[in-house]
Protein backbone atom coordinates (compact mmCIF):
# COMPACT_ATOMS: atom_id res chain seq x y z
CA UNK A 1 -17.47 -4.41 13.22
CA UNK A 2 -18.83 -2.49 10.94
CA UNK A 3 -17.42 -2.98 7.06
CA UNK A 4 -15.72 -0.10 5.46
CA UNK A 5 -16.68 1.17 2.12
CA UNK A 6 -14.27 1.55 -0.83
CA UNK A 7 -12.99 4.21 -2.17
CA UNK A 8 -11.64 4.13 -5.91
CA UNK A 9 -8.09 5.13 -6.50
CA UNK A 10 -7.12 6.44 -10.13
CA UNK A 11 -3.80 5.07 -12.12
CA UNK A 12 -1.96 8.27 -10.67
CA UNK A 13 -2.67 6.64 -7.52
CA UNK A 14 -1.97 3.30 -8.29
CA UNK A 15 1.79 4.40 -9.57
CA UNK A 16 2.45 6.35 -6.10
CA UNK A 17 1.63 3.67 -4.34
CA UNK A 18 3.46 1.20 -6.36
CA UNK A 19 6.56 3.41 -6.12
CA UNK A 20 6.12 3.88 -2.46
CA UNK A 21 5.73 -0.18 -2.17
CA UNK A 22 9.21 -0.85 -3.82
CA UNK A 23 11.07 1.64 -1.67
CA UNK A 24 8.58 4.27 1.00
CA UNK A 25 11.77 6.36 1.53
CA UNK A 26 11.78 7.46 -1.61
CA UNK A 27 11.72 11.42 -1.71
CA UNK A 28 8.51 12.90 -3.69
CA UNK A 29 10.86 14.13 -6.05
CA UNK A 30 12.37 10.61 -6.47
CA UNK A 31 8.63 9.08 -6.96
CA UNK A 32 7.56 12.29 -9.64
CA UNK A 33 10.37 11.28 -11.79
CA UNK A 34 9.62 7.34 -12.23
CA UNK A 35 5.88 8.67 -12.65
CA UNK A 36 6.42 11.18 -14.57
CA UNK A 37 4.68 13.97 -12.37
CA UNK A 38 5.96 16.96 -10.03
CA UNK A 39 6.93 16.49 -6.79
CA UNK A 40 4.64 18.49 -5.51
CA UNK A 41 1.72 16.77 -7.22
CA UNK A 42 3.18 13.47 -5.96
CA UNK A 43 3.20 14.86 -2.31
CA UNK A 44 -0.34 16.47 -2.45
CA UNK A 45 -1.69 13.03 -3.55
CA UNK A 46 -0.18 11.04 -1.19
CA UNK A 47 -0.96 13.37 1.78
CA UNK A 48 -4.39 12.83 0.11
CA UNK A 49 -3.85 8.95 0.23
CA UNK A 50 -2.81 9.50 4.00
CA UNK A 51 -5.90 11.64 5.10
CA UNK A 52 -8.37 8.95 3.13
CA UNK A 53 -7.10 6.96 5.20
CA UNK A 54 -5.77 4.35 2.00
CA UNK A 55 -1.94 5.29 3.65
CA UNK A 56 -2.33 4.19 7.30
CA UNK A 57 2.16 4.75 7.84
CA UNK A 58 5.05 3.68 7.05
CA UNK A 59 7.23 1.03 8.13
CA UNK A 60 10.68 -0.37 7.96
CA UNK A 61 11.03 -4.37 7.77
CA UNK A 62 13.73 -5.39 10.21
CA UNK A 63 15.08 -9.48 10.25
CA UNK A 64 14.63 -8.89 13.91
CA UNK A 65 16.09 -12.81 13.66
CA UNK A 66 19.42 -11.25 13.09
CA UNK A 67 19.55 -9.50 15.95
CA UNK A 68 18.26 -12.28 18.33
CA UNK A 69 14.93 -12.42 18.62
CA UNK A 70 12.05 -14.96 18.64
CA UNK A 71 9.16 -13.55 16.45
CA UNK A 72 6.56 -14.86 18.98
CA UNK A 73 2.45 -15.34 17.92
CA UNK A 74 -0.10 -14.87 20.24
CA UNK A 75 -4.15 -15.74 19.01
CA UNK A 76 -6.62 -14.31 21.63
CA UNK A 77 -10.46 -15.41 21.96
CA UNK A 78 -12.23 -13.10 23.88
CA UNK A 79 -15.09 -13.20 26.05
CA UNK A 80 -17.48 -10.81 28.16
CA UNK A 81 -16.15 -7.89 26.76
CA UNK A 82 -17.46 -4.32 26.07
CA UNK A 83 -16.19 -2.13 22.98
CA UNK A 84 -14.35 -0.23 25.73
CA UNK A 85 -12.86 -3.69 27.24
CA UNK A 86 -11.49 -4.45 23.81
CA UNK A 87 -9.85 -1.29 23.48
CA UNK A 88 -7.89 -1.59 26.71
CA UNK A 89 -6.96 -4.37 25.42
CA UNK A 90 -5.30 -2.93 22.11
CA UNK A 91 -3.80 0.02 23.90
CA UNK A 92 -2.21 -2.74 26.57
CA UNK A 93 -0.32 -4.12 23.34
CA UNK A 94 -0.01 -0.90 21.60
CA UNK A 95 1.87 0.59 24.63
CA UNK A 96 4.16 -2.46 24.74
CA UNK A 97 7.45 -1.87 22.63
CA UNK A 98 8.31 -5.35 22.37
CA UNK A 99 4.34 -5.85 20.05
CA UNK A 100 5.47 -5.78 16.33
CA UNK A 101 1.97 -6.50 15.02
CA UNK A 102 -1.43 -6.32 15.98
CA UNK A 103 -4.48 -6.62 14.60
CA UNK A 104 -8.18 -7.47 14.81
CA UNK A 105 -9.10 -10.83 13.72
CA UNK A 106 -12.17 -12.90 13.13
CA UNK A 107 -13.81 -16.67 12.62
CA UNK A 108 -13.55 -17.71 16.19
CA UNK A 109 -10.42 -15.29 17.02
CA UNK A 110 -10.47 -11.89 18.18
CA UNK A 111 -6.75 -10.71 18.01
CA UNK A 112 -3.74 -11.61 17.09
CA UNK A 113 -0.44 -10.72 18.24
CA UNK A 114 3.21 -11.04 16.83
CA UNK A 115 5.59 -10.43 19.79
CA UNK A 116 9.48 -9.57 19.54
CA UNK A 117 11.19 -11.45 22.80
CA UNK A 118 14.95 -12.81 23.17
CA UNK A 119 14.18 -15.49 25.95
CA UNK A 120 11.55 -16.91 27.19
CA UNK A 121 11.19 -15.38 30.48
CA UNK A 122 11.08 -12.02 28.76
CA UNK A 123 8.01 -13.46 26.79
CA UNK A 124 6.53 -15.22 30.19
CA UNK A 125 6.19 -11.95 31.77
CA UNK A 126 4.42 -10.06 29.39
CA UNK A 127 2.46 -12.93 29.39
CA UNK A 128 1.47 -13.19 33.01
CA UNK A 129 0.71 -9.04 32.56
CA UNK A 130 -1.80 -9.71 30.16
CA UNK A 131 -3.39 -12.51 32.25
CA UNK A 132 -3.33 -10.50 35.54
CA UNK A 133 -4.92 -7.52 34.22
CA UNK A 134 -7.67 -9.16 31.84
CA UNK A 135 -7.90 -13.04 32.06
CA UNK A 136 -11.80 -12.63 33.02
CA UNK A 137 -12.08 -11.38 29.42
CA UNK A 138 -9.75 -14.07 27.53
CA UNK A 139 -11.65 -17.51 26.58
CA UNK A 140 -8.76 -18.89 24.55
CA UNK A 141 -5.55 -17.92 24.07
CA UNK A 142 -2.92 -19.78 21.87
CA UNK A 143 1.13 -19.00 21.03
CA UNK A 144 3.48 -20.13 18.39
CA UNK A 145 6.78 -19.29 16.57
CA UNK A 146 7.36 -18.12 13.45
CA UNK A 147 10.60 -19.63 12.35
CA UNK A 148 10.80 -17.49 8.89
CA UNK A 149 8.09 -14.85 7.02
CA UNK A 150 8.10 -14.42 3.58
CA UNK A 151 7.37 -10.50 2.66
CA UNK A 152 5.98 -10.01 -0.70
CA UNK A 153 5.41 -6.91 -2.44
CA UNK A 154 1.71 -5.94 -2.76
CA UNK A 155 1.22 -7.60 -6.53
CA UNK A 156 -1.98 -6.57 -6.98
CA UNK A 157 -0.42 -2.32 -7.12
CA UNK A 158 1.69 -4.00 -10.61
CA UNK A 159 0.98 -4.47 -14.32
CA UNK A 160 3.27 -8.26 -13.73
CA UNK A 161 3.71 -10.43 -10.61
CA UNK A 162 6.97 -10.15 -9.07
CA UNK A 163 7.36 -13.67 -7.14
CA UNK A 164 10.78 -12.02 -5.11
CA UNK A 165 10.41 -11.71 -1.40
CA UNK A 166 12.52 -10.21 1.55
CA UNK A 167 12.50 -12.69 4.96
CA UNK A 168 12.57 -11.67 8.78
CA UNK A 169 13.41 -15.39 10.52
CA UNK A 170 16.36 -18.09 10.00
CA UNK A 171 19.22 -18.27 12.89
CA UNK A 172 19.11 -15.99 15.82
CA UNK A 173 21.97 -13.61 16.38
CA UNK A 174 25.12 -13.22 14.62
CA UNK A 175 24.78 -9.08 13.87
CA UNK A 176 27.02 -6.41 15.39
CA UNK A 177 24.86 -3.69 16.31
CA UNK A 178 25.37 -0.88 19.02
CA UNK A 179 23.60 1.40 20.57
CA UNK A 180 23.17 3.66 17.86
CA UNK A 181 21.89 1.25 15.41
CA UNK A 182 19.22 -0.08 17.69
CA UNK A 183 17.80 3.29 17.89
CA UNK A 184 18.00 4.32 14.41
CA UNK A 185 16.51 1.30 13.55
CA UNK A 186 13.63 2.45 16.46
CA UNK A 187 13.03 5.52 14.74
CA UNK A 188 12.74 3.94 11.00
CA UNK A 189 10.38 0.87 12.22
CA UNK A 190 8.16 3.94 13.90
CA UNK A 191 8.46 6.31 10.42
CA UNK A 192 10.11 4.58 7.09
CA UNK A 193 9.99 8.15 5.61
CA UNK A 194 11.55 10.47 9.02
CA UNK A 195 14.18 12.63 6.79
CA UNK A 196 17.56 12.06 7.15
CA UNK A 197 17.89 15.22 8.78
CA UNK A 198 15.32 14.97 11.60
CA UNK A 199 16.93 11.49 12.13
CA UNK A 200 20.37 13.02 12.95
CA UNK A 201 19.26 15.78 15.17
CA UNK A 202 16.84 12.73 17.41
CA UNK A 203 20.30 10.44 17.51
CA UNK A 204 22.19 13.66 17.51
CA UNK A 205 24.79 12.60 15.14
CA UNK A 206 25.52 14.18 12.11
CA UNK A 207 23.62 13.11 8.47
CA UNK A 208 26.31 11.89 7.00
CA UNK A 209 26.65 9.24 9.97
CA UNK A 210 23.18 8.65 9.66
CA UNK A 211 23.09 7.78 6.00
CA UNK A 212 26.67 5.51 6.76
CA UNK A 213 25.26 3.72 9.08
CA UNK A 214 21.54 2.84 7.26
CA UNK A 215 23.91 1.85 4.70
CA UNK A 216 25.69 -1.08 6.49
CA UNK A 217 22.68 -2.00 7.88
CA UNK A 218 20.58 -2.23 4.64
CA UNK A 219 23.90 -4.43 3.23
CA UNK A 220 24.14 -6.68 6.33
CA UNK A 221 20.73 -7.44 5.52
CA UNK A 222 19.41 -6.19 8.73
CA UNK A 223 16.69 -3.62 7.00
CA UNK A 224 15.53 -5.33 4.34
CA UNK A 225 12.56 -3.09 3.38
CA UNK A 226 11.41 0.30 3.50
CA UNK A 227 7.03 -0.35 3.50
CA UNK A 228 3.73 1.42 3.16
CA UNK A 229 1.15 0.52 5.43
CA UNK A 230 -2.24 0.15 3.08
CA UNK A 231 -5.70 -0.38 4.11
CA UNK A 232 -6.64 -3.11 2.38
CA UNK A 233 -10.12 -3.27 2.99
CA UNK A 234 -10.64 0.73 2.03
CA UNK A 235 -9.49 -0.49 -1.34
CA UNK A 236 -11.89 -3.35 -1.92
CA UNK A 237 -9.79 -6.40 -0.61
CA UNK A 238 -10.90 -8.78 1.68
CA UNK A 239 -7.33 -9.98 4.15
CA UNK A 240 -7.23 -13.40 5.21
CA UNK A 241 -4.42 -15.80 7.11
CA UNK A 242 -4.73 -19.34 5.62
CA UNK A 243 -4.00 -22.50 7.15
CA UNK A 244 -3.36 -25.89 5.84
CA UNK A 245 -2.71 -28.71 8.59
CA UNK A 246 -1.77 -32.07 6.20
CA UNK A 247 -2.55 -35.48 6.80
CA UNK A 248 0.28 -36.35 5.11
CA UNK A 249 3.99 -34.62 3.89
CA UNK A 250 6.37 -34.20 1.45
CA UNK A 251 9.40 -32.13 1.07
CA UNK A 252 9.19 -31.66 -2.67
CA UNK A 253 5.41 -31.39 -2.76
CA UNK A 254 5.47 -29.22 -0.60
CA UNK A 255 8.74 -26.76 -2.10
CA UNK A 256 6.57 -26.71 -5.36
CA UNK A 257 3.76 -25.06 -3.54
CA UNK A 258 5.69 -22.69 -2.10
CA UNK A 259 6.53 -21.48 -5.45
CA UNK A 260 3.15 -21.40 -6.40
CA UNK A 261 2.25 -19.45 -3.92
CA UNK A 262 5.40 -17.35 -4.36
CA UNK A 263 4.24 -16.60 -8.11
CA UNK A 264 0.46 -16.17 -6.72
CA UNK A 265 -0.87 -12.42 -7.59
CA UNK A 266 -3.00 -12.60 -4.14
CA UNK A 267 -0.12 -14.48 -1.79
CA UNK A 268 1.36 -11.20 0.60
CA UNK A 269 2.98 -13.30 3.10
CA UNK A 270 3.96 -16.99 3.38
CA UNK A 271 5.05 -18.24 7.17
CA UNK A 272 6.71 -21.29 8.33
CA UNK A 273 6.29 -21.54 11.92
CA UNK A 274 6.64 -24.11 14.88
CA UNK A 275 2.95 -25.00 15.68
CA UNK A 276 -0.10 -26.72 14.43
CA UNK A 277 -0.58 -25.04 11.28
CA UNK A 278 1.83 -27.11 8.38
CA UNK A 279 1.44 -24.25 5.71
CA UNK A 280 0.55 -20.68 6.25
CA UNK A 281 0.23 -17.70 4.21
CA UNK A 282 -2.21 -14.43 4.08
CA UNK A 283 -3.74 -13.40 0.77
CA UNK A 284 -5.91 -11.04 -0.88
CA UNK A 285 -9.35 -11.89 -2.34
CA UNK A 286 -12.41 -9.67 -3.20
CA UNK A 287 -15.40 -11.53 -1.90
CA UNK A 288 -15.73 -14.96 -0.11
CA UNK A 289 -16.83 -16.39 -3.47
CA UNK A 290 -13.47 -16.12 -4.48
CA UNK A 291 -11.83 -16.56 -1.65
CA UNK A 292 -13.61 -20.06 -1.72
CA UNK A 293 -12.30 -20.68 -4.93
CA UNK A 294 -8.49 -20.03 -4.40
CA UNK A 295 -8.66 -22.10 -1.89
CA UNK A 296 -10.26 -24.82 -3.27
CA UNK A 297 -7.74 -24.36 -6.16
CA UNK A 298 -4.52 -24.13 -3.97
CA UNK A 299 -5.70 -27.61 -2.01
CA UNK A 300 -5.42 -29.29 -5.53
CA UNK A 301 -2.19 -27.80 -6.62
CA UNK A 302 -1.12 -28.85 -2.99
CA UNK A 303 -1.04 -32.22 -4.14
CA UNK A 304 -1.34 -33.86 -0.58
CA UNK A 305 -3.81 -34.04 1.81
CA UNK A 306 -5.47 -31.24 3.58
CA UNK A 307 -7.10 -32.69 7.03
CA UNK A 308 -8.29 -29.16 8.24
CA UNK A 309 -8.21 -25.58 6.95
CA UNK A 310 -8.10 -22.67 8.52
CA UNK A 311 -9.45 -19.25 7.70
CA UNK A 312 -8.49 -15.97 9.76
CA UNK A 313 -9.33 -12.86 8.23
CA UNK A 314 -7.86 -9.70 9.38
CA UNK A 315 -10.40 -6.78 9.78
CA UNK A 316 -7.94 -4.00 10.99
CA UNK A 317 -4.38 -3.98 11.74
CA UNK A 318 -3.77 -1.52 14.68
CA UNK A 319 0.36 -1.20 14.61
CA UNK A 320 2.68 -2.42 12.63
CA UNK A 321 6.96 -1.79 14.21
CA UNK A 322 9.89 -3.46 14.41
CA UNK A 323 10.93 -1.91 17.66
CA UNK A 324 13.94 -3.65 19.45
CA UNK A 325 15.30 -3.26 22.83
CA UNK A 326 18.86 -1.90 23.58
CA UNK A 327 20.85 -4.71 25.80
């Protein structure tokens, strides 16, 4: 796959982005008046942003959790495949509504997968779809749970780390939600930024219901974020899922390097899961030399044992949604 190069972005840029990081439904007018520029400035640059390529969406963070589901992983190795294989692939999983995430991996993987199921049999048949249609192409295939994911803001866009997170995962269930919430929260997972307007004339409700009910569901903590989808690697950063599988554990070791990692300026997600993989979390570095280095730092801080470590980077992520089904 071949790397991209990066582009430069100026502080004008940075502050956009920033702004759109904290809050992407912000209105342009909103954005111009915390950086001090016109609205119309702020939306020619980040239609500019969005054509480079820097702006791939934007997304709305949904604790699916609270509304019953299982935030399901699935790491495929692939094998005899064409470039055309491998994108009938993607478009299987891009066509599925119930595929949150999914990107192209590397170092021994090929994709990876985060599914949204409520039982098991929901996630067996997608399963046995994939496998009918392309298991001469899959070599290895593994799946795990995420019980929580820690979202971090993207530190490296601010002038001082901000260690507070959001997190899809705990308990399944326990939200009232109709029909009418699960597609509003459809359209926002598909477009962060769809105005409040279109919004009412897709659900065909009126705004003012529209902007009643986004507000009960931002306080019932069902949206907890409104997100910008960046290309990391068109801005210089190399994306990598790290994980630590211990020889040995400890409760309180282990809750002090979560705060470490918390307070880290590269840390964008931390993931505590039901598999193999005792500590996970996906950071930014520049080059592999540093990359090496963080690591090898972390594993000290760590304090206990590190039997293997795992290294995933993530080339290109295809789709990014939080779409949920109506029961």
């Amino acid at each position: 796959m071949a790397k991209k190069t990066p582009v430069t972005i100026d502080v004008k840029d940075r502050k956009i982005l920033q702004q759109l990081d904290i809050n992407a439904r912000q209105s342009f007018s909103e954005i111009g008046k915390k950086v001090k520029m016109p609205k119309n400035v702020v939306a020619y640059r980040v239609n500019n942003l969005v054509d480079a390529g820097i702006i791939k969406g934007f997304y709305t963070v949904i604790n699916v959790a609270r509304l019953g589901y299982m935030y399901v992983r699935l790491l495929l190795k692939l094998q005899n495949t064409s470039e055309e294989d491998e994108k009938k692939i993607v478009q299987f999983f891009k066509e599925k509504k119930e595929v949150s995430w999914l990107a192209k991996v590397g170092e021994g993987w090929d994709l990876a997968v985060v599914v949204l199921e409520k039982d098991l049999m929901q996630l067996k048949a997608l399963y046995k779809e994939l496998l009918y249609r392309f298991s001469d192409k899959i070599a290895e295939k593994e799946i795990s749970i995420a019980t929580e994911v820690y979202h971090f803001k993207n530190k490296f866009l601010y002038d001082a780390i901000d260690p507070s997170y959001s997190i899809v995962g705990g308990s399944l269930g326990g939200a009232e939600v109709d029909k009418l919430d699960i597609a509003l929260l459809n359209e926002l997972s598909r477009n962060a930024r769809i105005p409040t307007m279109e919004l009412a004339k897709k659900l065909r409700v009126t705004p003012k219901t529209v902007i009643a009910r986004m507000k009960r569901l931002i306080k019932d903590k069902i949206i907890l974020e409104f997100r910008c989808n960046v290309d990391y690697e068109l801005l210089g950063y190399q994306y990598s899922h790290i994980s630590f599988m211990l020889s040995a554990h400890s409760k309180e070791k282990e809750k002090i390097f979560f705060h470490i990692l918390a307070s880290h300026p590269t840390v964008l997600y931390i993931t505590k899961s039901l598999s193999r993989r005792d500590i996970e979390f996906e950071f930014l570095t520049k080059n592999p030399y540093e990359s090496h280095r963080l690591l090898a730092q972390l594993m000290r801080q760590l304090g206990l044992p590190v039997r293997e470590v795992e290294v995933i980077q993530v080339y290109e992520i295809y789709d990014i949604k939080y779409s949920i089904r109506a029961d």
